[in-house]
C-alpha atoms as a PDB file:
ATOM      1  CA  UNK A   1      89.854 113.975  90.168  1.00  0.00           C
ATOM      2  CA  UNK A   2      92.082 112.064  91.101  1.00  0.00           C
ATOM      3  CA  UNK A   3      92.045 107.910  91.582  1.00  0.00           C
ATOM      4  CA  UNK A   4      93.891 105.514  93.599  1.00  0.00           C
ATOM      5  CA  UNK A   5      94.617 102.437  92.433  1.00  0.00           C
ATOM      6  CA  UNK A   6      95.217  99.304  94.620  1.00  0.00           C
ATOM      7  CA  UNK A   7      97.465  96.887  92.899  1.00  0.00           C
ATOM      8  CA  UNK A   8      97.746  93.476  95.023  1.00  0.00           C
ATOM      9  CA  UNK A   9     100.239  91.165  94.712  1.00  0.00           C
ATOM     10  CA  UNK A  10      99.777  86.930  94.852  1.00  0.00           C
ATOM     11  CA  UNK A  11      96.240  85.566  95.237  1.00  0.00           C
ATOM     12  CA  UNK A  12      94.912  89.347  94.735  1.00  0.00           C
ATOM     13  CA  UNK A  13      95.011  91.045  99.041  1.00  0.00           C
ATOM     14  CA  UNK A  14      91.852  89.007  99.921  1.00  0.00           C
ATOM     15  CA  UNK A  15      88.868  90.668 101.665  1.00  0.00           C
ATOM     16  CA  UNK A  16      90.926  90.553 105.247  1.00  0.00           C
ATOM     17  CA  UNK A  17      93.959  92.421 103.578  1.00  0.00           C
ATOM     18  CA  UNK A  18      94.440  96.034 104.106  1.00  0.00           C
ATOM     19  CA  UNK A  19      94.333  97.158 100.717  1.00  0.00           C
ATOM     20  CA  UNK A  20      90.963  96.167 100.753  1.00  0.00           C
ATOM     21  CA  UNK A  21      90.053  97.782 104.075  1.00  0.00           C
ATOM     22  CA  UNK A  22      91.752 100.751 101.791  1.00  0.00           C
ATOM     23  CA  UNK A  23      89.366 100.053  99.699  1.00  0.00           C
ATOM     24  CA  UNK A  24      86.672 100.436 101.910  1.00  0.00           C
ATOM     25  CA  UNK A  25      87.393 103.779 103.139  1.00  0.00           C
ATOM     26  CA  UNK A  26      89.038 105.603 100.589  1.00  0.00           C
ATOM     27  CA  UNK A  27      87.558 107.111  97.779  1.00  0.00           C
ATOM     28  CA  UNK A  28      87.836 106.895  94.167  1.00  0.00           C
ATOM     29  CA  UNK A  29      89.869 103.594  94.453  1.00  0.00           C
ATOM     30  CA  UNK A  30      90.212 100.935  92.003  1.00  0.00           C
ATOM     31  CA  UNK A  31      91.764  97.422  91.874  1.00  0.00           C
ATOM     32  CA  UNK A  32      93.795  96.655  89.359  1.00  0.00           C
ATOM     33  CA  UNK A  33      92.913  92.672  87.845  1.00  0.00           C
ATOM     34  CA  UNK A  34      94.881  90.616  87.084  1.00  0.00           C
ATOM     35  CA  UNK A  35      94.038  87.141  84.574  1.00  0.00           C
ATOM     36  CA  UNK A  36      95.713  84.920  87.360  1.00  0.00           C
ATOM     37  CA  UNK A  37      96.469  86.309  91.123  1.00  0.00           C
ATOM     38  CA  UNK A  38      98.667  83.038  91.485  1.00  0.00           C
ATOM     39  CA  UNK A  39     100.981  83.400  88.396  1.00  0.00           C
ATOM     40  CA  UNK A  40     103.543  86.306  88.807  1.00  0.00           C
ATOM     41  CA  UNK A  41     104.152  87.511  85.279  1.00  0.00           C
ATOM     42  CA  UNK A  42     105.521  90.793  84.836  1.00  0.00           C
ATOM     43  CA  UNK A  43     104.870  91.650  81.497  1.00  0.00           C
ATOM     44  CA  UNK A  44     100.969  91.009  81.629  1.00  0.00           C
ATOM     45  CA  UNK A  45     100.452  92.098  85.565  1.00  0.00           C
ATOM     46  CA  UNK A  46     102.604  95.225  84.116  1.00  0.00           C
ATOM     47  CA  UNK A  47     100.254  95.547  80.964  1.00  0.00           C
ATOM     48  CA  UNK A  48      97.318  95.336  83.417  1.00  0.00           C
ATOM     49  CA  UNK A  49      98.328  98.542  85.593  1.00  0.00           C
ATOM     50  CA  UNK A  50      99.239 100.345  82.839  1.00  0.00           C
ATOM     51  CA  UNK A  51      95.754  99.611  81.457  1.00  0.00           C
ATOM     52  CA  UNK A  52      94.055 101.073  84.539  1.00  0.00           C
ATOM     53  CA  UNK A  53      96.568 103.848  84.820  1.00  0.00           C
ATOM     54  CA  UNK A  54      95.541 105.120  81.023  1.00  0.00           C
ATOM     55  CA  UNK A  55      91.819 103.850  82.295  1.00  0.00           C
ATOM     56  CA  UNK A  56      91.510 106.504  85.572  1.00  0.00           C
ATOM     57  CA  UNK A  57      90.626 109.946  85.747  1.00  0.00           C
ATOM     58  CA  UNK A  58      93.043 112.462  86.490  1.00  0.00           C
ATOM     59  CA  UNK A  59      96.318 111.290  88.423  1.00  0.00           C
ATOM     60  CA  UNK A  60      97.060 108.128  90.006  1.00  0.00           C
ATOM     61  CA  UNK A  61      98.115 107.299  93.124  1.00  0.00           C
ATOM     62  CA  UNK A  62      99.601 103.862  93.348  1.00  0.00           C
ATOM     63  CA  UNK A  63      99.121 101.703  96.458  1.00  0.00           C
ATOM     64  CA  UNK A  64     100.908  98.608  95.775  1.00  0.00           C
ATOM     65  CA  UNK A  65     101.888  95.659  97.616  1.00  0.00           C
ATOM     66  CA  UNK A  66     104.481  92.466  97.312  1.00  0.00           C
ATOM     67  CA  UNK A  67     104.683  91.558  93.349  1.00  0.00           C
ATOM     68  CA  UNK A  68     102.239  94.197  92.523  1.00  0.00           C
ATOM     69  CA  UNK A  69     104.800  96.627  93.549  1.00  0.00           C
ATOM     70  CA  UNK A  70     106.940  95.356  91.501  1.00  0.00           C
ATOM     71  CA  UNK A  71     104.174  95.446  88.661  1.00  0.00           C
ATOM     72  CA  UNK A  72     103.449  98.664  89.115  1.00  0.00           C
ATOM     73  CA  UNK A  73     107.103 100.168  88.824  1.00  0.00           C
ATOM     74  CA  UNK A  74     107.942  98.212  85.782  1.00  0.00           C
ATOM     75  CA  UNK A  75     104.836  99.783  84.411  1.00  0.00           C
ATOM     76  CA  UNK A  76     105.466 103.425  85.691  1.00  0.00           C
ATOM     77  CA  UNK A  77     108.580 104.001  82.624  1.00  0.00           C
ATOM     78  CA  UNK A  78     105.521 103.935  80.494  1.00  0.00           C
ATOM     79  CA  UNK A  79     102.714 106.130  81.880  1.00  0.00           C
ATOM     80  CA  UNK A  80     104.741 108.016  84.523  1.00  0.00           C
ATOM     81  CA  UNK A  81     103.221 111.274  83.631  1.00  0.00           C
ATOM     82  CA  UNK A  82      99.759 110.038  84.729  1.00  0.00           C
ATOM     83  CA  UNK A  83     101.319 108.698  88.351  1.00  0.00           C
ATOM     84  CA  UNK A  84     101.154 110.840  91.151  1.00  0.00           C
ATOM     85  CA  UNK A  85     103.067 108.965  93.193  1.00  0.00           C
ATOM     86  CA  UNK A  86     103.161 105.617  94.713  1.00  0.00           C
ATOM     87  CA  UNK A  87     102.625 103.569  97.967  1.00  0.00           C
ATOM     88  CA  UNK A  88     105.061 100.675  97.634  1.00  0.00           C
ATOM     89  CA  UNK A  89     104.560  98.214 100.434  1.00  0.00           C
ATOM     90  CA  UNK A  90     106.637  95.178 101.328  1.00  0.00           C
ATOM     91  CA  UNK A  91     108.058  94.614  97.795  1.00  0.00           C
ATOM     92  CA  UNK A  92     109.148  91.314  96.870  1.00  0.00           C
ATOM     93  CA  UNK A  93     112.560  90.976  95.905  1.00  0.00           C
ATOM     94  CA  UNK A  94     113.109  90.202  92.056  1.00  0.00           C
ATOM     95  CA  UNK A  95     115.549  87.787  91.968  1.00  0.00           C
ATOM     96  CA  UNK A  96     113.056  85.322  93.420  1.00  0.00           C
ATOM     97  CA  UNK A  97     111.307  85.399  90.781  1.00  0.00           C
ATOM     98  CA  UNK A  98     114.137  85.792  87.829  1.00  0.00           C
ATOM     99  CA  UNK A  99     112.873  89.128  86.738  1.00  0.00           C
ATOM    100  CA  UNK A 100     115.515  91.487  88.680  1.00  0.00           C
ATOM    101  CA  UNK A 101     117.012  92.489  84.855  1.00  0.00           C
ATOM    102  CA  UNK A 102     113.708  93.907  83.862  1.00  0.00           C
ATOM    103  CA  UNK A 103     113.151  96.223  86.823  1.00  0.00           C
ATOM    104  CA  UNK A 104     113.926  99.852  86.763  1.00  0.00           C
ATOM    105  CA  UNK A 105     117.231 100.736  87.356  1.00  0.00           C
ATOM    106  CA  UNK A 106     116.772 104.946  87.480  1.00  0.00           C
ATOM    107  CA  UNK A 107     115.087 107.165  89.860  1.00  0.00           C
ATOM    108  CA  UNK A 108     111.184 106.992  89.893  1.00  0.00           C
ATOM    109  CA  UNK A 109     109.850 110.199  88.151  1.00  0.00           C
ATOM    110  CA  UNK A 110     107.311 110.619  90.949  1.00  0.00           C
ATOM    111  CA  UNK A 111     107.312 110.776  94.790  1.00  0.00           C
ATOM    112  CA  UNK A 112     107.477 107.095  95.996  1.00  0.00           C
ATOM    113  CA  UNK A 113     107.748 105.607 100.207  1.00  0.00           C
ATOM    114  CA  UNK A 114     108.502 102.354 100.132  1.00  0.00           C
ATOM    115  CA  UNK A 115     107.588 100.897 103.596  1.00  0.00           C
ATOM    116  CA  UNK A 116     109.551  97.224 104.368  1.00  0.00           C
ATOM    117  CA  UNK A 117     109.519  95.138 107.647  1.00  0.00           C
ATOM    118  CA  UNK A 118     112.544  94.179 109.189  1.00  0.00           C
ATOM    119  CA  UNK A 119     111.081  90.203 109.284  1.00  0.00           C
ATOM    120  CA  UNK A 120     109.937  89.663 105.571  1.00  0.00           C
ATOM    121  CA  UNK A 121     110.449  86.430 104.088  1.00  0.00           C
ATOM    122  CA  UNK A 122     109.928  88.235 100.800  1.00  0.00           C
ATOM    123  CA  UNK A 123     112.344  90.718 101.011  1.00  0.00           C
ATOM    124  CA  UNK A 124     115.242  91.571 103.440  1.00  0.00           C
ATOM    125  CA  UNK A 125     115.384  95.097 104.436  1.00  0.00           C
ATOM    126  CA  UNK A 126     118.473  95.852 103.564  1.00  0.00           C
ATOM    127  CA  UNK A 127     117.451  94.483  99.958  1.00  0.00           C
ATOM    128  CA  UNK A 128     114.076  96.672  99.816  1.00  0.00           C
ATOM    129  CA  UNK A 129     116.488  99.706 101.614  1.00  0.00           C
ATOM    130  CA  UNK A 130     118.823  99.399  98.066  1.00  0.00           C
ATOM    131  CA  UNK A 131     115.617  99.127  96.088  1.00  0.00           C
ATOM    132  CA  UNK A 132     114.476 102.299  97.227  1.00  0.00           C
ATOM    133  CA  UNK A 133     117.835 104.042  96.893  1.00  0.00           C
ATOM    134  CA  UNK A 134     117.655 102.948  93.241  1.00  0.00           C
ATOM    135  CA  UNK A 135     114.186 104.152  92.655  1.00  0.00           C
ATOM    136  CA  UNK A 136     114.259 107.548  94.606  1.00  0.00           C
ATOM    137  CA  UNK A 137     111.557 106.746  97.148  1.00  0.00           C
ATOM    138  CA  UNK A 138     112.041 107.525 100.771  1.00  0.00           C
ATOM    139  CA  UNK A 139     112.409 104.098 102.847  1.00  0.00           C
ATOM    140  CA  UNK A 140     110.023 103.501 105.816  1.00  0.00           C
ATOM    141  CA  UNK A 141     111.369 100.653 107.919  1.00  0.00           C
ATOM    142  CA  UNK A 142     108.061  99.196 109.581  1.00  0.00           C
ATOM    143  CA  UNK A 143     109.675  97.370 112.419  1.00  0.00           C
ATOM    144  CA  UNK A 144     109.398  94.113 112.869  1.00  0.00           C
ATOM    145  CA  UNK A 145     105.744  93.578 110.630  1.00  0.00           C
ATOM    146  CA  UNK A 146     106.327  90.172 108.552  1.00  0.00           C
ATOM    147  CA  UNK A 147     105.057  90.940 104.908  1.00  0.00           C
ATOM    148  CA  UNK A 148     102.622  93.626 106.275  1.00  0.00           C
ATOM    149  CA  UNK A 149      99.654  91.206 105.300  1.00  0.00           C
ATOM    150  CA  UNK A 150      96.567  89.737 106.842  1.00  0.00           C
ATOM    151  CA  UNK A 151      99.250  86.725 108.095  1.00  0.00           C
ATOM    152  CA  UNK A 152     101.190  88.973 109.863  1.00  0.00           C
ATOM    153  CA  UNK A 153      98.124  90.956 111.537  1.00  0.00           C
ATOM    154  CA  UNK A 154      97.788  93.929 108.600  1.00  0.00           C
ATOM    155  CA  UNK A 155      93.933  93.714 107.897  1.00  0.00           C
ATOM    156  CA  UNK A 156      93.021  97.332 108.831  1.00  0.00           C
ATOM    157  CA  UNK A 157      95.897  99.689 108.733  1.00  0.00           C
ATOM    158  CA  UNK A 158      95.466 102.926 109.392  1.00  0.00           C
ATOM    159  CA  UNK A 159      99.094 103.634 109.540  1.00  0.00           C
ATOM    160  CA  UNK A 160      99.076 103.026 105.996  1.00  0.00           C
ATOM    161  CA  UNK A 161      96.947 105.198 105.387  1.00  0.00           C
ATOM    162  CA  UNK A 162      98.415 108.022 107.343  1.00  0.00           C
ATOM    163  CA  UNK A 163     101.418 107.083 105.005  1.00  0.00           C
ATOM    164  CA  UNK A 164      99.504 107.669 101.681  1.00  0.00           C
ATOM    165  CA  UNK A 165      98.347 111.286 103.008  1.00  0.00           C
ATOM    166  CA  UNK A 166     101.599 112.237 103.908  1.00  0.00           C
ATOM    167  CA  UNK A 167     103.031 111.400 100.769  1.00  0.00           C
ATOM    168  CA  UNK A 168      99.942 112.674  98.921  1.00  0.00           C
ATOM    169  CA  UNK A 169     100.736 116.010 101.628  1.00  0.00           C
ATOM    170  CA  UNK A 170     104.157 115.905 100.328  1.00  0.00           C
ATOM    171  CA  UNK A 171     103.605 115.591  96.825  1.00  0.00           C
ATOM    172  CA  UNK A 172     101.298 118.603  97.104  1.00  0.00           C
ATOM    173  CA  UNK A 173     103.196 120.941  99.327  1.00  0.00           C
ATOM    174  CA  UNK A 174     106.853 120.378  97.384  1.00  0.00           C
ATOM    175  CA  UNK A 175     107.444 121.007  93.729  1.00  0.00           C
ATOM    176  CA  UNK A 176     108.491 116.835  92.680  1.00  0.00           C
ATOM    177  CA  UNK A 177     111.640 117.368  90.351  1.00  0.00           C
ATOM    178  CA  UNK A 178     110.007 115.331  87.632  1.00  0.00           C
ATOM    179  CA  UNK A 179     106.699 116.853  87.762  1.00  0.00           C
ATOM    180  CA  UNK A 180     105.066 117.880  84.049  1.00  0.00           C
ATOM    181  CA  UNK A 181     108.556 116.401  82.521  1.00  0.00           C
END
């Protein structure tokens, strides 16, 4: 069976966020924990998804948001086999936080959207748009949506989870390139 795992970003998607309306709905999810929600650290935020990726039954599906995404794909080089495919929404962009050498640089070896607003203060969408080319996933421009977060009206979100199906759909119905490598 398969799990999904919801890995927040700062101060940990409170109970208003969307990822925990996810949570609420979906089944067999799990939130990744971090020691402290308010200090962005890649290597132990990292460390921690990789520990609930090794943690879960069966595949992962990753459901990510802001610095978690970020987490998440800096973990993914390490237990990529186990990753299904990921949900990266509203990244944040790197450089803000002095940690754009450490990320990625290659093609994600699993099916990835990454879904950006056109009004982040995180991110500009042209920045998450080059992310995305980088890492393989297919860009979802969300309009005009802030940081898709409870600030910017995201507590439920059924869109996004209409976007986790498909990609689960598509993941299912196409052979991934990477898959079993």
């Amino acid at each position: 069976m398969d799990t999904i795992l919801i890995v927040p970003g700062l101060r940990g998607s409170g109970p208003r966020h969307w990822q925990s309306w996810f949570e609420e709905r979906l089944p067999n999810c799990r939130r990744v924990m971090q020691g402290d929600w308010n200090k962005p650290d890649l290597r132990s935020w990292s460390s921690a998804v990789r520990r609930e990726i090794a943690r879960a039954p069966g595949r992962s599906w990753i459901v990510a948001h802001s610095f978690g995404c970020l987490a998440a794909v800096h973990s993914s080089g390490f237990v990529d086999a186990r990753i299904a495919g990921a949900l990266l929404v509203a990244p944040a962009e790197p450089s803000s936080f002095g940690i754009e050498p450490a990320m990625p640089r290659e093609r994600l070896r699993f099916p990835a959207l990454l879904v950006a607003s056109e009004n982040d203060k995180w991110i500009s969408a042209d920045q998450a748009r080059a992310w995305a080319e980088i890492w393989g996933a297919e860009f979802v421009n969300a309009g005009v949506a802030g940081h898709i977060n409870v600030a910017s009206g995201h507590g439920p979100w059924p869109e996004g989870i209409g976007l986790l199906k498909r990609l689960q759909a598509t993941s299912v119905a196409h052979a991934w390139p990477y898959a079993g490598q």
